[in-house]
Protein backbone atom coordinates (compact mmCIF):
# COMPACT_ATOMS: atom_id res chain seq x y z
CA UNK A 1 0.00 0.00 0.00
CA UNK A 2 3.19 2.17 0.07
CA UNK A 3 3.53 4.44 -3.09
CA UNK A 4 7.24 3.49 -3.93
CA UNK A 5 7.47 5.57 -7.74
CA UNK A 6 5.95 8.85 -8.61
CA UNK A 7 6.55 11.15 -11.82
CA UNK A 8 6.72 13.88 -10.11
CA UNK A 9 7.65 13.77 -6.06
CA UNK A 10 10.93 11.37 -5.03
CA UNK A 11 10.96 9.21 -1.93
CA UNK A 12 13.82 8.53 -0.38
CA UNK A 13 12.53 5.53 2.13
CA UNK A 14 15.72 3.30 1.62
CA UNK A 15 17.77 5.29 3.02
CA UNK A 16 15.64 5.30 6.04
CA UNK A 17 15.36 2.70 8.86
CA UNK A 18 13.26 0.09 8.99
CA UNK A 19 11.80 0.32 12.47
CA UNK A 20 8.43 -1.46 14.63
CA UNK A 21 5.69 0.55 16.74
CA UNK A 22 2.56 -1.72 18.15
CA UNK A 23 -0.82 -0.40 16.37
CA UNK A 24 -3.97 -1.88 18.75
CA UNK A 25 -1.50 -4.79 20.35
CA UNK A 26 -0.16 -5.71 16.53
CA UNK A 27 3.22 -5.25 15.71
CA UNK A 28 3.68 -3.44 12.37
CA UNK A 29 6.53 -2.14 10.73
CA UNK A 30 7.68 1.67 8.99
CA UNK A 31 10.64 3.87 8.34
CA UNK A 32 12.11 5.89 11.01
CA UNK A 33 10.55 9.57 10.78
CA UNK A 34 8.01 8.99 8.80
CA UNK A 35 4.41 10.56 9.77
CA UNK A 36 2.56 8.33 12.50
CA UNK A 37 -0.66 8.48 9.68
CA UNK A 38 1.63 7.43 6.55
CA UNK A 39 3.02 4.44 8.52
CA UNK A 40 -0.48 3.43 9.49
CA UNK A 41 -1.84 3.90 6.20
CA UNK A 42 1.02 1.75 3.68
CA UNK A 43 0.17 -1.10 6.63
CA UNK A 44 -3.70 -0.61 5.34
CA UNK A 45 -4.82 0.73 8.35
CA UNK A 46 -7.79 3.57 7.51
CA UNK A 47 -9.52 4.58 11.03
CA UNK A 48 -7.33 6.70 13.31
CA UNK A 49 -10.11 7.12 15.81
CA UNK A 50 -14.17 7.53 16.16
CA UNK A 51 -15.61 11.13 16.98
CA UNK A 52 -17.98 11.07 19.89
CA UNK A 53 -20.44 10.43 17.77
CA UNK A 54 -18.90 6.99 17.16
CA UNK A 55 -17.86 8.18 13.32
CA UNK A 56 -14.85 6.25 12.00
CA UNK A 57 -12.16 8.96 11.07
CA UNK A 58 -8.73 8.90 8.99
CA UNK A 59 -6.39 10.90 6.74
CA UNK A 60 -7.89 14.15 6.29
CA UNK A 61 -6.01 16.76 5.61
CA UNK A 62 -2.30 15.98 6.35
CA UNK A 63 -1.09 19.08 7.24
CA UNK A 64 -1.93 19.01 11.24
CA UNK A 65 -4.99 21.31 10.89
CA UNK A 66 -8.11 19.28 11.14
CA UNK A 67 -8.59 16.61 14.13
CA UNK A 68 -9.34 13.59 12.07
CA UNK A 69 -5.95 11.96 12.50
CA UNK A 70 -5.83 12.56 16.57
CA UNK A 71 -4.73 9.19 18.19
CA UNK A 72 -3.29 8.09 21.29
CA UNK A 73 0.23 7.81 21.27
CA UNK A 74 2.23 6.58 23.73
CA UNK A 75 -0.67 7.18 26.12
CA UNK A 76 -0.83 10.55 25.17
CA UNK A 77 -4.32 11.54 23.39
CA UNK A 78 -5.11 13.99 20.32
CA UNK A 79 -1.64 13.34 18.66
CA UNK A 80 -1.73 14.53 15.57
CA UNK A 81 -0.40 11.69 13.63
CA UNK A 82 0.04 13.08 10.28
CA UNK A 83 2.64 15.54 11.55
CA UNK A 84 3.99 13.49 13.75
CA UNK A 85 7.26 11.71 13.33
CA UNK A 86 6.85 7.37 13.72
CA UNK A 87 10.09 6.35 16.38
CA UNK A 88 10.79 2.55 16.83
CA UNK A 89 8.75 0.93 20.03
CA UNK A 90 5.42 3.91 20.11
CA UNK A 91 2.66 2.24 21.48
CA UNK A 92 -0.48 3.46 19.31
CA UNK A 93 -4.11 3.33 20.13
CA UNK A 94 -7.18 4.09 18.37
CA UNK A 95 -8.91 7.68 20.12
CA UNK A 96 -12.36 7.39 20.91
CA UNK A 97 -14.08 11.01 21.30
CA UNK A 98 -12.41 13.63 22.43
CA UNK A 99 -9.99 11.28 24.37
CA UNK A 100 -8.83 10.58 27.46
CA UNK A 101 -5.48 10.58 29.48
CA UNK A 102 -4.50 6.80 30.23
CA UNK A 103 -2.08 7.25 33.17
């Protein structure tokens, strides 16, 4: 699910780590610096979190502007995942509503 060729933008993944993070107790696998969201996404991964309506949300905008992306990371809630860099070992959770601080 990882776009590897493009005409026009050049990725540079190889020369990047290959590193793991646990998504929901599942061990998955992306490159070292990386957004959270783009990791998530080339392992097929499409809901980030339900709004408190119980709405499945995902990749919105990528730019760190809307709240779609919000997660839990590393017990810490409304992450924005898109803009945030993936480091090996996070511990990633799906965000239900507004979230809620797991201490």
């Amino acid at each position: 699910m990882r776009i590897k060729k493009h005409p026009i933008l050049d990725f540079k993944n190889e020369d990047k780590k290959l590193i793991n993070f646990t998504f929901e107790g599942r061990i998955y696998q992306g490159y070292e610096g990386e957004a959270i969201a783009a990791a998530l996404h080339s392992n097929g991964i499409k809901v980030y979190r339900t709004s408190y309506t119980d709405r499945p949300r995902g990749f919105f905008c990528a730019i760190g502007k809307c709240s779609s992306c919000f997660m839990v990371v590393d017990k810490l809630p409304n992450v924005r995942t898109c803009i945030m860099p993936l480091q090996d070992g996070m511990v990633i959770e799906l965000q239900k509503g507004k979230g809620k601080i797991n201490v």
